[in-house]
C-alpha atoms as a PDB file:
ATOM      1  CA  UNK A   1       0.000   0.000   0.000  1.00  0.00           C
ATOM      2  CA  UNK A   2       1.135   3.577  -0.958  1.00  0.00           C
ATOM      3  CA  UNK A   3       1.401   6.048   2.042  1.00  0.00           C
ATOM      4  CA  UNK A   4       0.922   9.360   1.018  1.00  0.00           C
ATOM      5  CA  UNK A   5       1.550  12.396   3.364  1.00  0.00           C
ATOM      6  CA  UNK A   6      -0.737  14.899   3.372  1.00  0.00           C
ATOM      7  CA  UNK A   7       0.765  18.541   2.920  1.00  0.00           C
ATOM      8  CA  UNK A   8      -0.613  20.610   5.968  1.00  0.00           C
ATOM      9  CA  UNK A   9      -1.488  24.669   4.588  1.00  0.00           C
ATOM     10  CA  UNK A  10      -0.769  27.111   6.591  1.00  0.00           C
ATOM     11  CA  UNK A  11      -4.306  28.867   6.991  1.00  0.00           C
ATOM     12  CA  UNK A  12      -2.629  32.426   6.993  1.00  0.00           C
ATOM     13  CA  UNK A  13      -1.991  31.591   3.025  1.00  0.00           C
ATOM     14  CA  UNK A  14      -4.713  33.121   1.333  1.00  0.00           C
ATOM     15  CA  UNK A  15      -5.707  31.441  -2.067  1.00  0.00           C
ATOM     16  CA  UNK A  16      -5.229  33.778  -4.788  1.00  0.00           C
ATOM     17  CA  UNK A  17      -8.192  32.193  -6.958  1.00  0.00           C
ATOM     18  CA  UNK A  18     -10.471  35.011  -6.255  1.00  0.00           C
ATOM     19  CA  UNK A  19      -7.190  37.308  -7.918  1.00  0.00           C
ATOM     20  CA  UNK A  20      -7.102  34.791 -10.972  1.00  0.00           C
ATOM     21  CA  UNK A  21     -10.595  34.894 -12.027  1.00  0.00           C
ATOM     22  CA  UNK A  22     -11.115  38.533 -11.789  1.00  0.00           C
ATOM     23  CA  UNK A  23      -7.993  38.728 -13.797  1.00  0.00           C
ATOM     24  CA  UNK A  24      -9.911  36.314 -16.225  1.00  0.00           C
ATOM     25  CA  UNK A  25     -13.129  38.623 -16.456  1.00  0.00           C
ATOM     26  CA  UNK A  26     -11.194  41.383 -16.997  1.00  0.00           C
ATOM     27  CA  UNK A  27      -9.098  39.733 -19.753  1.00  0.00           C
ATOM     28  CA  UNK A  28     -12.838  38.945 -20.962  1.00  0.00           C
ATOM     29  CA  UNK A  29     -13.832  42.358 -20.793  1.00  0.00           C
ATOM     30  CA  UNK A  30     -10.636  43.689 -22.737  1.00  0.00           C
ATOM     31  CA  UNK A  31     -11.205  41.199 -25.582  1.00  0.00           C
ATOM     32  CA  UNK A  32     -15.082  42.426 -25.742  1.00  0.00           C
ATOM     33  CA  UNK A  33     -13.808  45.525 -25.587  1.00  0.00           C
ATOM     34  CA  UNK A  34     -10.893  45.034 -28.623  1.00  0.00           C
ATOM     35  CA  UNK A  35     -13.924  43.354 -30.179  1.00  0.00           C
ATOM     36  CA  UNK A  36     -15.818  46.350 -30.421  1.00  0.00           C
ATOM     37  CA  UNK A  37     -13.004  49.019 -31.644  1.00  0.00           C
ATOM     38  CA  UNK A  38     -12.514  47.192 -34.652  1.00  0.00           C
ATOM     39  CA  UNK A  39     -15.991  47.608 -35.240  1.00  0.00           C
ATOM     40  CA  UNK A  40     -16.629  50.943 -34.401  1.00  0.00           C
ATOM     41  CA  UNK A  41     -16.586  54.342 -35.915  1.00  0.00           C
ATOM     42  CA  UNK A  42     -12.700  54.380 -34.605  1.00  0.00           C
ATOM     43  CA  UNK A  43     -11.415  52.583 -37.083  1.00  0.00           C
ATOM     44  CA  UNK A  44     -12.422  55.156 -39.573  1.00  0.00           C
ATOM     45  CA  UNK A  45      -9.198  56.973 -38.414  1.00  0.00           C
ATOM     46  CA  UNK A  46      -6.977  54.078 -38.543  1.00  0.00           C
ATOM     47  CA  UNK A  47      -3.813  55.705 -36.671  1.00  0.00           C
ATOM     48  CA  UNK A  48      -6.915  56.084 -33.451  1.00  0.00           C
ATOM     49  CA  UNK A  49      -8.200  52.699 -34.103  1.00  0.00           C
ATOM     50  CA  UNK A  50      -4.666  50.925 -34.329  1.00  0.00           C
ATOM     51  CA  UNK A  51      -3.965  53.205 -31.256  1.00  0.00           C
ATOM     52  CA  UNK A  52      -6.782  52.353 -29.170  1.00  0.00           C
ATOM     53  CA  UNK A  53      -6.364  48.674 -30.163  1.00  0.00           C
ATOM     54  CA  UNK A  54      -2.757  48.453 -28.903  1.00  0.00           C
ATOM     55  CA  UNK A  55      -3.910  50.180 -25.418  1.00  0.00           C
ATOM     56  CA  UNK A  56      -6.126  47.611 -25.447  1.00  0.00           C
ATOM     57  CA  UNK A  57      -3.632  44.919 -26.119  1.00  0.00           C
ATOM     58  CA  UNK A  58      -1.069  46.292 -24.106  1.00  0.00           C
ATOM     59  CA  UNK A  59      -3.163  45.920 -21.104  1.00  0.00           C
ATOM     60  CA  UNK A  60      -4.310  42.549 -21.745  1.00  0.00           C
ATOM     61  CA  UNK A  61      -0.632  41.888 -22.329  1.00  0.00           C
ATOM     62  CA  UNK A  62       0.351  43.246 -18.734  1.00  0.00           C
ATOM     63  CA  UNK A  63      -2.590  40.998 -17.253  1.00  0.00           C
ATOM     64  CA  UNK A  64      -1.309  38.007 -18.284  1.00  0.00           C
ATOM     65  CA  UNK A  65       2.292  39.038 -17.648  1.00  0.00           C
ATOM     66  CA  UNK A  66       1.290  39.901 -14.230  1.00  0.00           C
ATOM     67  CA  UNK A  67      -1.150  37.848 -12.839  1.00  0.00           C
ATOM     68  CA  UNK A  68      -0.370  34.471 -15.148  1.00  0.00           C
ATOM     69  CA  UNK A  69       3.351  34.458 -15.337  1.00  0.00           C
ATOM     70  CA  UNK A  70       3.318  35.184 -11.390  1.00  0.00           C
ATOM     71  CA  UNK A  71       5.600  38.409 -11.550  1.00  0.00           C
ATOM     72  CA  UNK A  72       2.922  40.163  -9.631  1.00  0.00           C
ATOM     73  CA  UNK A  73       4.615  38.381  -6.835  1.00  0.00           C
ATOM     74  CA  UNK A  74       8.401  38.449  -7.409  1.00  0.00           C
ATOM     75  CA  UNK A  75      10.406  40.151  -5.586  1.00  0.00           C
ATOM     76  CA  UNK A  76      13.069  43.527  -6.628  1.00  0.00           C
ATOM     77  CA  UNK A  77      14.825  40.678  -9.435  1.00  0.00           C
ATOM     78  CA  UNK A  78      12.197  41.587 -12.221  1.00  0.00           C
ATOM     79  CA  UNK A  79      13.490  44.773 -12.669  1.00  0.00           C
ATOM     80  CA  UNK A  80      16.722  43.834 -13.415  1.00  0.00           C
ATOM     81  CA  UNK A  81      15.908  41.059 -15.965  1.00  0.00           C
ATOM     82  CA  UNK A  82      12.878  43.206 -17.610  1.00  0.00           C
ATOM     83  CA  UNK A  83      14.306  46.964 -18.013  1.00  0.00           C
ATOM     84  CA  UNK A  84      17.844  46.255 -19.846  1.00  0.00           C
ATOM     85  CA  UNK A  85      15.643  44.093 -21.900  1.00  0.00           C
ATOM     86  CA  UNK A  86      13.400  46.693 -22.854  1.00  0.00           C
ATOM     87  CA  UNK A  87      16.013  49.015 -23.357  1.00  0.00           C
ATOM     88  CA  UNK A  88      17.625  46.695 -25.572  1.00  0.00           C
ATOM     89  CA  UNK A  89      14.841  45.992 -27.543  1.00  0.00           C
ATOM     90  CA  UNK A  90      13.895  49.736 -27.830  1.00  0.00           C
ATOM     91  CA  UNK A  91      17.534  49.917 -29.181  1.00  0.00           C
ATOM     92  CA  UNK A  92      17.285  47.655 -31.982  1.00  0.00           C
ATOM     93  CA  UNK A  93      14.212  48.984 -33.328  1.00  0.00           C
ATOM     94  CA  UNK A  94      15.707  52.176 -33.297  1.00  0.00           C
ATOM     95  CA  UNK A  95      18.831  51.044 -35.065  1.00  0.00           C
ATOM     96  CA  UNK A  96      16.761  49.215 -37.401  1.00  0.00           C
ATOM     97  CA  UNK A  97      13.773  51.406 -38.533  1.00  0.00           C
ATOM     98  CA  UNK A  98      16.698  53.512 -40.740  1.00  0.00           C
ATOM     99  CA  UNK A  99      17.601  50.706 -42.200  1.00  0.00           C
ATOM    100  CA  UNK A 100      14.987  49.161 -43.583  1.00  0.00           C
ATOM    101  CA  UNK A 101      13.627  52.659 -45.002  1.00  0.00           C
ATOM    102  CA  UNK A 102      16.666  53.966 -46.570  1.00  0.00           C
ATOM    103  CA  UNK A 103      18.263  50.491 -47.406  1.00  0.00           C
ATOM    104  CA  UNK A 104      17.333  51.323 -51.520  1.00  0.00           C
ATOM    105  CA  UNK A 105      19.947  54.171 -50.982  1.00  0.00           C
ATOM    106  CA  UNK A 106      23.020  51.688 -50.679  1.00  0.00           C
ATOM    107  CA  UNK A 107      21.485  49.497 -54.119  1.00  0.00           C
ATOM    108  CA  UNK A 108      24.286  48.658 -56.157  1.00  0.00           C
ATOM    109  CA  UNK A 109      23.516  49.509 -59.909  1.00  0.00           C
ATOM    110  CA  UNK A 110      22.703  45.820 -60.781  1.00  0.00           C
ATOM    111  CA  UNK A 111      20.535  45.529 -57.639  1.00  0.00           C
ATOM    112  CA  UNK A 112      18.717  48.723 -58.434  1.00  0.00           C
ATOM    113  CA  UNK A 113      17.562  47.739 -62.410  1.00  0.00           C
ATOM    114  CA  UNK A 114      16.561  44.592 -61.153  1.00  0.00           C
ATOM    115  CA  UNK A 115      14.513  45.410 -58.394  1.00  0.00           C
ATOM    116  CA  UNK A 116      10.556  45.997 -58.498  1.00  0.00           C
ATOM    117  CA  UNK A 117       9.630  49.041 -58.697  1.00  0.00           C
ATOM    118  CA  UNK A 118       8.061  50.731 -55.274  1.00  0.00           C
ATOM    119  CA  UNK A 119       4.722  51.012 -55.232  1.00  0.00           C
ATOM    120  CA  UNK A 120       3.817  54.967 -54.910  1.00  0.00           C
ATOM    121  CA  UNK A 121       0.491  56.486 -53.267  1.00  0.00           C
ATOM    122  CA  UNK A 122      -0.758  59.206 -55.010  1.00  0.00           C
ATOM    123  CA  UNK A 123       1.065  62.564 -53.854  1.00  0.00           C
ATOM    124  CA  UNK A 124      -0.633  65.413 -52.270  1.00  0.00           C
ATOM    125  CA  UNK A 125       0.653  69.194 -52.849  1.00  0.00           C
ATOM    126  CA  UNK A 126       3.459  69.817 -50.591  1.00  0.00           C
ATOM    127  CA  UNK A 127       4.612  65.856 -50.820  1.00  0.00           C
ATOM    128  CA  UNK A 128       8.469  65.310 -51.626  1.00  0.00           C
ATOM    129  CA  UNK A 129       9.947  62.742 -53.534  1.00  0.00           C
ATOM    130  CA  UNK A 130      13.098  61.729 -52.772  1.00  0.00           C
ATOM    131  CA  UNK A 131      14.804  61.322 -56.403  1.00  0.00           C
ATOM    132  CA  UNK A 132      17.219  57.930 -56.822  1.00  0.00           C
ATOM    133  CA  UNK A 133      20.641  58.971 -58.691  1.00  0.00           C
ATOM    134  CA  UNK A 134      22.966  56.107 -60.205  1.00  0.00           C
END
C-alpha cells in the first residue's frame, strides 16, 4: 500500500483564486472591448483605431504578464531582468527602422535595375519625392 503524506497549509496563506478569475473577467472584458473598436466608428481613423487597439492589447498583455506568469509576486529581481531588456529591444528597433527605409539608398547599380519598382500612393501638394541617382 502507498502512504501518502498529506501537505498541511498554513491557513494564513490566502488562495489567490479570487485574484485569478477577476484577472480572467477582466481579460474577458478587454477582448469584448478590442472586439468592439474594430468595429466601431474608430477605425475610420486608422492611426486612433490601431492606437486604441494596442492600449487595449497592451493591457491585456500586462494581465497576463502579471497575474499568469506570477511576476505580480516576485520580488526587486524583475526589474533587473525586464528593463535592460526593454532598453535593448527599444535599441534595436531604433537602429533598425533607418535601415529598412533607406536600405534602396546603398542598391548597387545591378541591384537597383533589377529590383521591383516601389509602389507609390498618389502625392498630395506639398509631398516630396526623394529622387534615386545612379
Amino acid at each position: 500500500m502507498i502512504e501518502t503524506k498529506s501537505v498541511d497549509r498554513d491557513p494564513s496563506e490566502k488562495s489567490n483564486t479570487k485574484v485569478f478569475v477577476l484577472v480572467f473577467l477582466m481579460l474577458c472584458v478587454l477582448t469584448a472591448l478590442s472586439f468592439w473598436v474594430a468595429n466601431s466608428y474608430l477605425m475610420e481613423n486608422k492611426v486612433v483605431g490601431w492606437a486604441a487597439m494596442m492600449m487595449v492589447s497592451v493591457a491585456k498583455a500586462m494581465l497576463v504578464i502579471l497575474f499568469f506568469m506570477h511576476l505580480w509576486w516576485e520580488r526587486a529581481w524583475k526589474y533587473v531582468l525586464t528593463i535592460p531588456a526593454l532598453f535593448m529591444g527599444l535599441l534595436l528597433v531604433l537602429l533598425l527602422v533607418p535601415d529598412v527605409g533607406y536600405r534602396y539608398l546603398t542598391y548597387s547599380k545591378d541591384r537597383r535595375e533589377n529590383a521591383p519598382e516601389p509602389v507609390v500612393s498618389e502625392l498630395t501638394e506639398g509631398d516630396s519625392v526623394i529622387p534615386i541617382s545612379d
